[in-house]
N, C-alpha and C. Protein backbone atom coordinates (compact mmCIF):
# COMPACT_ATOMS: atom_id res chain seq x y z
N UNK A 1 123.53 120.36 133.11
CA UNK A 1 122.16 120.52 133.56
C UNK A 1 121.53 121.79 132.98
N UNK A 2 122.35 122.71 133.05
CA UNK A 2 121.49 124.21 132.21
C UNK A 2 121.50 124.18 130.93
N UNK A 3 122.83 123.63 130.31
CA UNK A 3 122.85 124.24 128.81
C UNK A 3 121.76 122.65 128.38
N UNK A 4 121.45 121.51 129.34
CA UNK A 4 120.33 120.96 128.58
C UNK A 4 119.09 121.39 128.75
N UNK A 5 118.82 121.84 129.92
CA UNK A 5 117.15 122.42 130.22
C UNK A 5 117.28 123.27 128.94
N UNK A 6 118.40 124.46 128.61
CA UNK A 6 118.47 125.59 127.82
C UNK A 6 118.37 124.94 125.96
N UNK A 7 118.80 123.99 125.93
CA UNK A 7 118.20 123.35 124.93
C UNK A 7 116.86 122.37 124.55
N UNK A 8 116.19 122.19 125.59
CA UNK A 8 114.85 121.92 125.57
C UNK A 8 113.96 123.04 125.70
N UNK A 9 114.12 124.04 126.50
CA UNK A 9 113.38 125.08 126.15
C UNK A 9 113.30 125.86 125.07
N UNK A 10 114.92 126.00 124.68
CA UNK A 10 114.86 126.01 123.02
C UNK A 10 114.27 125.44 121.61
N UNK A 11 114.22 124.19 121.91
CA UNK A 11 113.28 122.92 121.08
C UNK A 11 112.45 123.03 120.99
N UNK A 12 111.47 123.47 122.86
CA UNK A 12 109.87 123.52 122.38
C UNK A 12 109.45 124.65 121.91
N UNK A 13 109.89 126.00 122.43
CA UNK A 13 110.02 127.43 122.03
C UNK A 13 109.45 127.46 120.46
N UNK A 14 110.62 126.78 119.66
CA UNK A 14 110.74 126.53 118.07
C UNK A 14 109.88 126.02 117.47
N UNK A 15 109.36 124.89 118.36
CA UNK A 15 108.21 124.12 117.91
C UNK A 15 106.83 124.99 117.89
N UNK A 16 106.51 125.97 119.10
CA UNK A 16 105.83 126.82 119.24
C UNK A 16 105.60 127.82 118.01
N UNK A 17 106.99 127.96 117.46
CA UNK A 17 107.41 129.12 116.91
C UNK A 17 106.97 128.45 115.17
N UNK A 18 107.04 127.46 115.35
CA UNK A 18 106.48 126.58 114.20
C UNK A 18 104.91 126.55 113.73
N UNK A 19 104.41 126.42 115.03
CA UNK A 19 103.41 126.34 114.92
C UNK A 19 102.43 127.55 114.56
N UNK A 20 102.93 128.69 115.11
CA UNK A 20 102.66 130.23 114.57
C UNK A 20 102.50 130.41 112.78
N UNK A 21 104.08 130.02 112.61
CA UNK A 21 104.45 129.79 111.35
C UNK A 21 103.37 129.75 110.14
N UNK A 22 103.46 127.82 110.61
CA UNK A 22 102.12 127.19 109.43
C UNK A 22 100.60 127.93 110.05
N UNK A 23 100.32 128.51 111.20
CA UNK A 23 98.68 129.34 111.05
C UNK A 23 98.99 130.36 110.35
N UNK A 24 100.28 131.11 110.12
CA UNK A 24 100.07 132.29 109.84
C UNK A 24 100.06 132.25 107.72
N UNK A 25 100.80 131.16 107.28
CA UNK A 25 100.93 130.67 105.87
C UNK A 25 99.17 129.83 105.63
N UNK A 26 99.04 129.68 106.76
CA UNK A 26 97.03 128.88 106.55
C UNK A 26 96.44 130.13 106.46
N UNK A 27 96.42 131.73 107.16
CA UNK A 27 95.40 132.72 106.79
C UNK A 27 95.91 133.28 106.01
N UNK A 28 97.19 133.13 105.41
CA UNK A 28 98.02 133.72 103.99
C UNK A 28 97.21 133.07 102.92
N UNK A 29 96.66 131.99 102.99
CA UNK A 29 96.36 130.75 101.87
C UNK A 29 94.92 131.44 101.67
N UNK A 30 94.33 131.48 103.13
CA UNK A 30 92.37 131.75 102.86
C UNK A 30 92.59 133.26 102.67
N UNK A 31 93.56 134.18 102.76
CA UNK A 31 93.21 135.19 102.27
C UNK A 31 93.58 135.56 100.59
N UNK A 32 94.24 134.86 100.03
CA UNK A 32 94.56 134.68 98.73
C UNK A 32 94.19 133.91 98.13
N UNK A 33 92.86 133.07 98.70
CA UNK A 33 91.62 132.86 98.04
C UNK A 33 90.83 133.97 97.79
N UNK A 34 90.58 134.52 98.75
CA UNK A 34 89.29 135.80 98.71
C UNK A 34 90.04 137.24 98.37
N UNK A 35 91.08 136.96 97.42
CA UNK A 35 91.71 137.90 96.92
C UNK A 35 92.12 139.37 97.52
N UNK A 36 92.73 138.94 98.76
CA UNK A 36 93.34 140.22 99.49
C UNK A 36 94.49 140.05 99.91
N UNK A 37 95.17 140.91 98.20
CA UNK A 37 96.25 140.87 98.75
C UNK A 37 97.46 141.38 99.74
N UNK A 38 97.03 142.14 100.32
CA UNK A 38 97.42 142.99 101.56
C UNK A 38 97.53 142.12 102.85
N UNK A 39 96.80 141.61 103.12
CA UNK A 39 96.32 140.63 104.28
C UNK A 39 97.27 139.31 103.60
N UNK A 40 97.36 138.95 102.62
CA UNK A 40 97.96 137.79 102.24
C UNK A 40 99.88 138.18 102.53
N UNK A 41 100.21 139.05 101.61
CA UNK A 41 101.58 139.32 102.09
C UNK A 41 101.77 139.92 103.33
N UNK A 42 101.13 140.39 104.20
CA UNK A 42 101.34 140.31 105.55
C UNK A 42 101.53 139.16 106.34
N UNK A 43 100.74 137.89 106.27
CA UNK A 43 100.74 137.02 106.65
C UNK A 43 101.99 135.88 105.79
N UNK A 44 102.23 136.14 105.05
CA UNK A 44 103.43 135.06 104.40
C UNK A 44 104.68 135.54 104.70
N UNK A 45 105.04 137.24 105.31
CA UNK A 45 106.07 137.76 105.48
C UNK A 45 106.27 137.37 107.42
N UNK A 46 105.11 137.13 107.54
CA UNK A 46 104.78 137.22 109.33
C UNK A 46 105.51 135.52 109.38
N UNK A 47 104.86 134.46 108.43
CA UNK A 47 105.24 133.47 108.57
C UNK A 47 106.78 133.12 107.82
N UNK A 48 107.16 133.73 107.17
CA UNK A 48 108.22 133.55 106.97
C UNK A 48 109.44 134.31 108.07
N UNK A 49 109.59 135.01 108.59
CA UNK A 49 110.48 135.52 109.70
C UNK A 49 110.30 134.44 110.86
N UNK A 50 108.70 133.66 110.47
CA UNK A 50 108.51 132.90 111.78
C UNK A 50 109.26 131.85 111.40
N UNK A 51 109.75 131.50 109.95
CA UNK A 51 110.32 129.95 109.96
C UNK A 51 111.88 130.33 109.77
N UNK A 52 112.36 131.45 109.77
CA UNK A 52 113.62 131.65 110.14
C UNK A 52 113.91 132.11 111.21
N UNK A 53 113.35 132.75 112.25
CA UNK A 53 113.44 132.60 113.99
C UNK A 53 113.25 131.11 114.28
N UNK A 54 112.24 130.21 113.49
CA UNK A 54 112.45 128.98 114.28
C UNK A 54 113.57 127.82 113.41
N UNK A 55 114.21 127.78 112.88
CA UNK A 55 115.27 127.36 111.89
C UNK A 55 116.21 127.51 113.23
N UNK A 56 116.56 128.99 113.24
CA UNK A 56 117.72 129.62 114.23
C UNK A 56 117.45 129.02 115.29
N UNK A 57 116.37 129.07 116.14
CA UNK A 57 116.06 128.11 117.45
C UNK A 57 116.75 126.94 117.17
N UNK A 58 116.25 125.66 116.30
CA UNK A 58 116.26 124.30 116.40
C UNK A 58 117.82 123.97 115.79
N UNK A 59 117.80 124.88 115.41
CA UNK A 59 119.68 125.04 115.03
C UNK A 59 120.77 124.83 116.45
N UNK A 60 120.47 126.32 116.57
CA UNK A 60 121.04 126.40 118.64
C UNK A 60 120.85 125.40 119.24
N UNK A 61 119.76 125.07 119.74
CA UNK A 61 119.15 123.40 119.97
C UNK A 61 120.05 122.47 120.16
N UNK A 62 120.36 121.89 118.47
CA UNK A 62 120.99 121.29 118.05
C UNK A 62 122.38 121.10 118.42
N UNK A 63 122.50 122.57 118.19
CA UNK A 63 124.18 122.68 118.64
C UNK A 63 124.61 122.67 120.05
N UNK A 64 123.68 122.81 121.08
CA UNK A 64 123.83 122.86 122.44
C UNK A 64 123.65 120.87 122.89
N UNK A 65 122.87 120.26 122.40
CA UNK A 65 122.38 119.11 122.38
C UNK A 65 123.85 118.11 122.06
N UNK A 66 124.52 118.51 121.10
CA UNK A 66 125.84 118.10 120.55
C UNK A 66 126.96 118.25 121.42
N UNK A 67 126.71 119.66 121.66
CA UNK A 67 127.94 119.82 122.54
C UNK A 67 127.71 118.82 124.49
N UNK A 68 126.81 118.67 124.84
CA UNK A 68 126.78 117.64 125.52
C UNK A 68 127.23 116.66 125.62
């Protein structure tokens, strides 16, 4: 019963954590249109830590989901 709640809260968490992700690679994109690049690698470094915190989530997830 816990380690599944603890893997669904994990799942959506990630999904959350996903979703951060791709906004933060979408104002990486419009700011490297309007050529700033400061604001652009801030935002692709912000979204990239975000898609390896959420990798690691849906991983755990996974592995808790299995071990069930």
């Amino acid at each position: 019963m816990i380690m599944e709640l603890l893997s669904n809260i994990l799942f959506f968490s990630a999904s959350g954590v996903l979703l951060f992700a791709v906004l933060n690679f979408e104002l990486g994109l419009k700011a490297m249109k309007k050529d700033e690049k400061e604001k652009m690698s801030r935002h692709n470094r912000r979204g990239l830590k975000a898609i390896a915190l959420c990798s690691v989530m849906f991983t755990v997830s996974l592995l808790i989901a299995f071990l069930l």
